[in-house]
PDB file of N, CA and C in Angstrom:
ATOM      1  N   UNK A   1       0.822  -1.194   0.000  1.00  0.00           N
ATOM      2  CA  UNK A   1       0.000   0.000   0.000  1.00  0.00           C
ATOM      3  C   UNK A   1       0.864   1.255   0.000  1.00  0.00           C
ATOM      4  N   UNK A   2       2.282   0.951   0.790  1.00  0.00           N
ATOM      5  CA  UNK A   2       2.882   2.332   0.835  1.00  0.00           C
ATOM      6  C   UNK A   2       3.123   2.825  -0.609  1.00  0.00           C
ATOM      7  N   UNK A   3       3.946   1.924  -1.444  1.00  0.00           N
ATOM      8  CA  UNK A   3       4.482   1.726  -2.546  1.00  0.00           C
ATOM      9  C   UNK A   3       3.104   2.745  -3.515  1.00  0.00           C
ATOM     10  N   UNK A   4       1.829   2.579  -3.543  1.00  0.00           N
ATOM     11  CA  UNK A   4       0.250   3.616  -4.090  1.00  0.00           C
ATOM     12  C   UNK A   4       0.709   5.015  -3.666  1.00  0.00           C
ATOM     13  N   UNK A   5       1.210   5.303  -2.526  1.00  0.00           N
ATOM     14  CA  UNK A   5       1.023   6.432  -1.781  1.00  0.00           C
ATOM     15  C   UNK A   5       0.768   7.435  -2.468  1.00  0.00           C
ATOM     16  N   UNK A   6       1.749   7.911  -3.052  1.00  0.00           N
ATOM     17  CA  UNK A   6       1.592   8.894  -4.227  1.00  0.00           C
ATOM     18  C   UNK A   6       0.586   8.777  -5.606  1.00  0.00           C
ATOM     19  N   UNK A   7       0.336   7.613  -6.019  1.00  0.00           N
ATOM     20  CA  UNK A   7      -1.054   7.083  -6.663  1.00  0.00           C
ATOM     21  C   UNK A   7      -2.322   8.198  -5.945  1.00  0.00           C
ATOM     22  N   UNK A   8      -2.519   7.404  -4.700  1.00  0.00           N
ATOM     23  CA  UNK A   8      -3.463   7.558  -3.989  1.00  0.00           C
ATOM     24  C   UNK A   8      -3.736   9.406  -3.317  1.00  0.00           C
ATOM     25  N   UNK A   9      -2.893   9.615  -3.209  1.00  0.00           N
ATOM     26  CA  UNK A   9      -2.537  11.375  -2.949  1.00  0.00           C
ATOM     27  C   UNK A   9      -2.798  12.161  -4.063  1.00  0.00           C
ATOM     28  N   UNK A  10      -2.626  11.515  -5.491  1.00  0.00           N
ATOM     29  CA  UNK A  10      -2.952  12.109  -6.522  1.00  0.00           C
ATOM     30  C   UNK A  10      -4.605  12.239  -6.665  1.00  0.00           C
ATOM     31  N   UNK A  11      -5.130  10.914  -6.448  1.00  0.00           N
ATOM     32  CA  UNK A  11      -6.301  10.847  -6.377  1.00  0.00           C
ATOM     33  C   UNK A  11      -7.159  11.551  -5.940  1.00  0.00           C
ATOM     34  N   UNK A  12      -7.102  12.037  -4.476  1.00  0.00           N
ATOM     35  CA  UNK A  12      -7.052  12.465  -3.186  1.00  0.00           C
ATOM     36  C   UNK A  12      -7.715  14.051  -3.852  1.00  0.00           C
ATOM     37  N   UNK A  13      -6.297  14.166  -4.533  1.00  0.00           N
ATOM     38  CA  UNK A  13      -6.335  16.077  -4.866  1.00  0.00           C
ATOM     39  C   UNK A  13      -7.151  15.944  -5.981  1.00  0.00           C
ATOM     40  N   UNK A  14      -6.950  15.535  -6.803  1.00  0.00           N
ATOM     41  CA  UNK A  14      -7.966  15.598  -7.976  1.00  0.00           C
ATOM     42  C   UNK A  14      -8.962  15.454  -7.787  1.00  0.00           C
ATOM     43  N   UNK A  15      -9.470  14.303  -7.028  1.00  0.00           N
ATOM     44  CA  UNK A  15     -11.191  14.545  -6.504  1.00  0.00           C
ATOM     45  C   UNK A  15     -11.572  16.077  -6.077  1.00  0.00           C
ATOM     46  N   UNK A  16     -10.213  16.782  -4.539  1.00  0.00           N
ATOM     47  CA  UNK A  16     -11.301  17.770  -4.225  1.00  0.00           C
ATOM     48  C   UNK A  16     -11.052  18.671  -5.317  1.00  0.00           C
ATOM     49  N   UNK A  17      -9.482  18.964  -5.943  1.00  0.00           N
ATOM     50  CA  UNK A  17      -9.706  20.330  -6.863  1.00  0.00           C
ATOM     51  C   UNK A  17     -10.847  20.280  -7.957  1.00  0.00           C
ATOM     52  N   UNK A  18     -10.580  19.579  -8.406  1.00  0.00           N
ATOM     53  CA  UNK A  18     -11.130  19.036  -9.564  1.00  0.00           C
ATOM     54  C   UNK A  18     -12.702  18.593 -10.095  1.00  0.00           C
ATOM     55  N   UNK A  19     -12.700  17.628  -9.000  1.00  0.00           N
ATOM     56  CA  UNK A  19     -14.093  16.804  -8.864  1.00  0.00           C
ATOM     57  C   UNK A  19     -14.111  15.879  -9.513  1.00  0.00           C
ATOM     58  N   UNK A  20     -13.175  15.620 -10.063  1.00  0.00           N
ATOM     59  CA  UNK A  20     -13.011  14.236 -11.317  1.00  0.00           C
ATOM     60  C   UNK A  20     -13.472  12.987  -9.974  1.00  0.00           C
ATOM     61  N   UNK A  21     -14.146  11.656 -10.758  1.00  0.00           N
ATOM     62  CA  UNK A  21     -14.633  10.653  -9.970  1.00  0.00           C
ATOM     63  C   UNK A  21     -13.603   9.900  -9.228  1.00  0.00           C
ATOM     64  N   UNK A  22     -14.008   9.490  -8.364  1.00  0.00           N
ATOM     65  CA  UNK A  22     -12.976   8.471  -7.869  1.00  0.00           C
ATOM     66  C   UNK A  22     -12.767   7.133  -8.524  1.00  0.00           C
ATOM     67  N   UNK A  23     -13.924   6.735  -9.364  1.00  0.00           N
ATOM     68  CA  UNK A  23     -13.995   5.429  -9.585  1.00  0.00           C
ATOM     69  C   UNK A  23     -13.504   5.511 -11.264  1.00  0.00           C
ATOM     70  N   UNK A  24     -13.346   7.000 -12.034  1.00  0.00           N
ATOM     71  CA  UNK A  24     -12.342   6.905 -12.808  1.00  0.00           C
ATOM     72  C   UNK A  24     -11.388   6.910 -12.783  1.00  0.00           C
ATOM     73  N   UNK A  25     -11.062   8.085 -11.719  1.00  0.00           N
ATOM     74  CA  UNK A  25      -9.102   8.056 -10.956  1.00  0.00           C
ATOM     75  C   UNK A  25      -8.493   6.712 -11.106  1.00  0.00           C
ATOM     76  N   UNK A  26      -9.481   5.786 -10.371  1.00  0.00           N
ATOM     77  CA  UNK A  26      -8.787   4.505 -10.216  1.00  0.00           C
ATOM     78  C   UNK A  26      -8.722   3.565 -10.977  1.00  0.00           C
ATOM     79  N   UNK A  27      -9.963   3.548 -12.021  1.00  0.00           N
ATOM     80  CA  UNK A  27      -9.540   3.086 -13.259  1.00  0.00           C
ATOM     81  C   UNK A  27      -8.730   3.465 -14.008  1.00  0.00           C
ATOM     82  N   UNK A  28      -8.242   4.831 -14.156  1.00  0.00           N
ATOM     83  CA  UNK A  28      -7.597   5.350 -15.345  1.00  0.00           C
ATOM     84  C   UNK A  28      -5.596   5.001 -14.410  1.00  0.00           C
ATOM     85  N   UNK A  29      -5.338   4.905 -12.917  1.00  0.00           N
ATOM     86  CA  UNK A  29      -4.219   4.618 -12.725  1.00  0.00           C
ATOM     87  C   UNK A  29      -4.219   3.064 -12.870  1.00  0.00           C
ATOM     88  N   UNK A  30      -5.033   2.617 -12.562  1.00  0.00           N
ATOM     89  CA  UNK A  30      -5.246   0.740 -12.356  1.00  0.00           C
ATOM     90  C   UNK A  30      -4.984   0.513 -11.218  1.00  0.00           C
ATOM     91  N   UNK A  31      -5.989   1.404 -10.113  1.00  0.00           N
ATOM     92  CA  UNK A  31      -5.626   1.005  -8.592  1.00  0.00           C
ATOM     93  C   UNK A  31      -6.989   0.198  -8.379  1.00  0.00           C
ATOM     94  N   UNK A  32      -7.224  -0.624  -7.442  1.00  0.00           N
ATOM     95  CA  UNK A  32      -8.640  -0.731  -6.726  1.00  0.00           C
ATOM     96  C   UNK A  32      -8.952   0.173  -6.104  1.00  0.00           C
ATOM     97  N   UNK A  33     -10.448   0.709  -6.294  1.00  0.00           N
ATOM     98  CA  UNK A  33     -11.355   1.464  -5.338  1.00  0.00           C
ATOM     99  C   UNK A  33     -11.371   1.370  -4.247  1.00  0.00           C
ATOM    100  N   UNK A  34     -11.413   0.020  -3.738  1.00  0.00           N
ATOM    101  CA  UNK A  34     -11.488  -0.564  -2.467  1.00  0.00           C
ATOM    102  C   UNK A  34     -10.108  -0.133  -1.883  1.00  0.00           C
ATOM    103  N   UNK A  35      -9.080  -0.688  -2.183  1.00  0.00           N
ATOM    104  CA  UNK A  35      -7.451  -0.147  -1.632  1.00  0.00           C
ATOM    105  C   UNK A  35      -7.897   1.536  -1.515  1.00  0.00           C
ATOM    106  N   UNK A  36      -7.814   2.139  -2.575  1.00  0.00           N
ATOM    107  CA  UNK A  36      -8.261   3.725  -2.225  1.00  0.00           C
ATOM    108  C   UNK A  36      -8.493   3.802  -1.357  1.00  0.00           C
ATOM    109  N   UNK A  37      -9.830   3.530  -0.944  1.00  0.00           N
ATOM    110  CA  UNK A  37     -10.558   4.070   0.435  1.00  0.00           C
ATOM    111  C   UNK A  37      -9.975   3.232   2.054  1.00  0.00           C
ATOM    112  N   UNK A  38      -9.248   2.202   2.009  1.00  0.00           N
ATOM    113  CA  UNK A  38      -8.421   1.590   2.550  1.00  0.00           C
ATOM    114  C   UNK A  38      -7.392   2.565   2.896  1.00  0.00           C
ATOM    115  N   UNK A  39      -6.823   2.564   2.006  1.00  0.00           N
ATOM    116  CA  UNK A  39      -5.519   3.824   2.477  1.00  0.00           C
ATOM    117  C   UNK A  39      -5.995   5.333   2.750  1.00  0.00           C
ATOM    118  N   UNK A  40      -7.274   5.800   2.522  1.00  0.00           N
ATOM    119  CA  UNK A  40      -7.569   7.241   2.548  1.00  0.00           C
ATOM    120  C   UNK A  40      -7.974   7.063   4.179  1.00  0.00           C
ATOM    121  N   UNK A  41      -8.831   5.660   5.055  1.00  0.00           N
ATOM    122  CA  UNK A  41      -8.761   5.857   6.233  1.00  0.00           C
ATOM    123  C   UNK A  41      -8.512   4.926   6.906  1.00  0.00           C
ATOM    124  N   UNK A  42      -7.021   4.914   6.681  1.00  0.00           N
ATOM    125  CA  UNK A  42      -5.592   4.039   7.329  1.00  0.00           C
ATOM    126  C   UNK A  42      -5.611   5.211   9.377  1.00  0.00           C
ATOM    127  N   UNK A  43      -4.832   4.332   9.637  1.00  0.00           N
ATOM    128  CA  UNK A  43      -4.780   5.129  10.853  1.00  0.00           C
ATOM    129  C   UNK A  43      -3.443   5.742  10.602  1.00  0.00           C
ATOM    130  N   UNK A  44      -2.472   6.768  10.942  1.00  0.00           N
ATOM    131  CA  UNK A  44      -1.311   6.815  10.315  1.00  0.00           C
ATOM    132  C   UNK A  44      -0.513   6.582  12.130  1.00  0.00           C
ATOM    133  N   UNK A  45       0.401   5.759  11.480  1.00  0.00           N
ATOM    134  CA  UNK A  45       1.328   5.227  12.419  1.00  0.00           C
ATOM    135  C   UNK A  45       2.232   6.108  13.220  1.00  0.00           C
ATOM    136  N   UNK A  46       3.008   5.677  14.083  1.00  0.00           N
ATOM    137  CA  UNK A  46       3.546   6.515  14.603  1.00  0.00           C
ATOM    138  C   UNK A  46       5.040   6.502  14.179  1.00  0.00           C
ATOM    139  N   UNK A  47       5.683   6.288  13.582  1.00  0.00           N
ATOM    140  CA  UNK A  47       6.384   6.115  12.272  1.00  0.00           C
ATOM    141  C   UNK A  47       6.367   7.104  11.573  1.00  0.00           C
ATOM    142  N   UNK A  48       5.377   7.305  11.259  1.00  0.00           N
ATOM    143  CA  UNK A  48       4.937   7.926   9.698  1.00  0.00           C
ATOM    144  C   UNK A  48       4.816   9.308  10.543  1.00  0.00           C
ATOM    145  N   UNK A  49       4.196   9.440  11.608  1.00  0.00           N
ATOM    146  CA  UNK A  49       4.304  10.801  12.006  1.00  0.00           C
ATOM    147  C   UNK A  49       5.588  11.498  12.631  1.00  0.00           C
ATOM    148  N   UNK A  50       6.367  11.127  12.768  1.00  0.00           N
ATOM    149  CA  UNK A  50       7.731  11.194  13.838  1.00  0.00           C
ATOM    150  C   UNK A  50       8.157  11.467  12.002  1.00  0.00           C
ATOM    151  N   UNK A  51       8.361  10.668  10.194  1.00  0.00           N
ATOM    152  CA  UNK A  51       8.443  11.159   9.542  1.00  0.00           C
ATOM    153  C   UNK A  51       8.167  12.678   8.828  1.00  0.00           C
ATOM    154  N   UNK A  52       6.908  12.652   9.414  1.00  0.00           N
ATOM    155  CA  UNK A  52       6.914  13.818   8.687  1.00  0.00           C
ATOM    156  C   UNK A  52       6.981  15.364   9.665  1.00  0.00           C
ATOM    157  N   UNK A  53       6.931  14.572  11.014  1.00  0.00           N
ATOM    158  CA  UNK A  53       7.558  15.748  11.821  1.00  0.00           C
ATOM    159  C   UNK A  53       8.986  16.297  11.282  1.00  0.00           C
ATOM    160  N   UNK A  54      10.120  15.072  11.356  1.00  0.00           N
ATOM    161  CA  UNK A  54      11.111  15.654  10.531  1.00  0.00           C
ATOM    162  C   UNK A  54      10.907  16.031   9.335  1.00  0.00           C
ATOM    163  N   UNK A  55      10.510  15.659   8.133  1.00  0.00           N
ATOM    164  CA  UNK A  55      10.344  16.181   6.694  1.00  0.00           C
ATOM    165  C   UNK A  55      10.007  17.608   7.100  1.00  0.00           C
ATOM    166  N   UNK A  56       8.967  18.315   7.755  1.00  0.00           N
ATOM    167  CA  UNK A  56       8.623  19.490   8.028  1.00  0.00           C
ATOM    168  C   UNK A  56       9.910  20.263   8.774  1.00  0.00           C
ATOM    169  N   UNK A  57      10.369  19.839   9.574  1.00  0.00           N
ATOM    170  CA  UNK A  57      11.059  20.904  10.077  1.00  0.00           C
ATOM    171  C   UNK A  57      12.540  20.772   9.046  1.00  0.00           C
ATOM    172  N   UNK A  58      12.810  20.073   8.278  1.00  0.00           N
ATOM    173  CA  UNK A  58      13.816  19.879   7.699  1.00  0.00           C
ATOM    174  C   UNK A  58      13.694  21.172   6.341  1.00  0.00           C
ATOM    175  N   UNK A  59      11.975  20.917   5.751  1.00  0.00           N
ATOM    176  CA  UNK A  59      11.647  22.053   4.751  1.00  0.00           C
ATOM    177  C   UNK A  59      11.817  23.345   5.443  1.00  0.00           C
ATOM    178  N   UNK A  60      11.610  23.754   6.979  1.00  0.00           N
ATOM    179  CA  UNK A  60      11.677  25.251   8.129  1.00  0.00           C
ATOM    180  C   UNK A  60      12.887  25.569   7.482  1.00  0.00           C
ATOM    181  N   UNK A  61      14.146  24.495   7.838  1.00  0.00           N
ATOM    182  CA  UNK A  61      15.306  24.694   7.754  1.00  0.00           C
ATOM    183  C   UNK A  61      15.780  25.236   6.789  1.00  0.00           C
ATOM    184  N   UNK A  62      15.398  25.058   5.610  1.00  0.00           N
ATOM    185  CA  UNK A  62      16.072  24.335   4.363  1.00  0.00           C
ATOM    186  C   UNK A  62      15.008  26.244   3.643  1.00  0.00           C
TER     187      UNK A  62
END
């Protein structure tokens, strides 16, 4: 699922900017619908947040 991430983030934005469907998004990348909504309400780990705590303060820095 991590490996979608960016799949799925694309998706994500294009639905709200956009409004394009979800169930074309995912046909037109060749994801499942089902995985979609799987990963859209994943719990996010504590891993992943301690990540992007650093990623953020690294962009402050930078």
């Amino acid at each position: 699922m991590v490996r979608h991430q960016y799949i799925y983030q694309a998706i994500k934005e294009e639905n709200q900017e956009h409004g394009y469907s979800i169930v074309a998004l995912c046909k037109l990348v060749e994801v499942s619908r089902g995985a979609y909504y799987k990963w859209l309400h994943r719990e996010i780990t504590k891993n992943e947040s301690i990540n992007r705590l650093i990623a953020d303060e690294i962009e402050n820095i930078h």
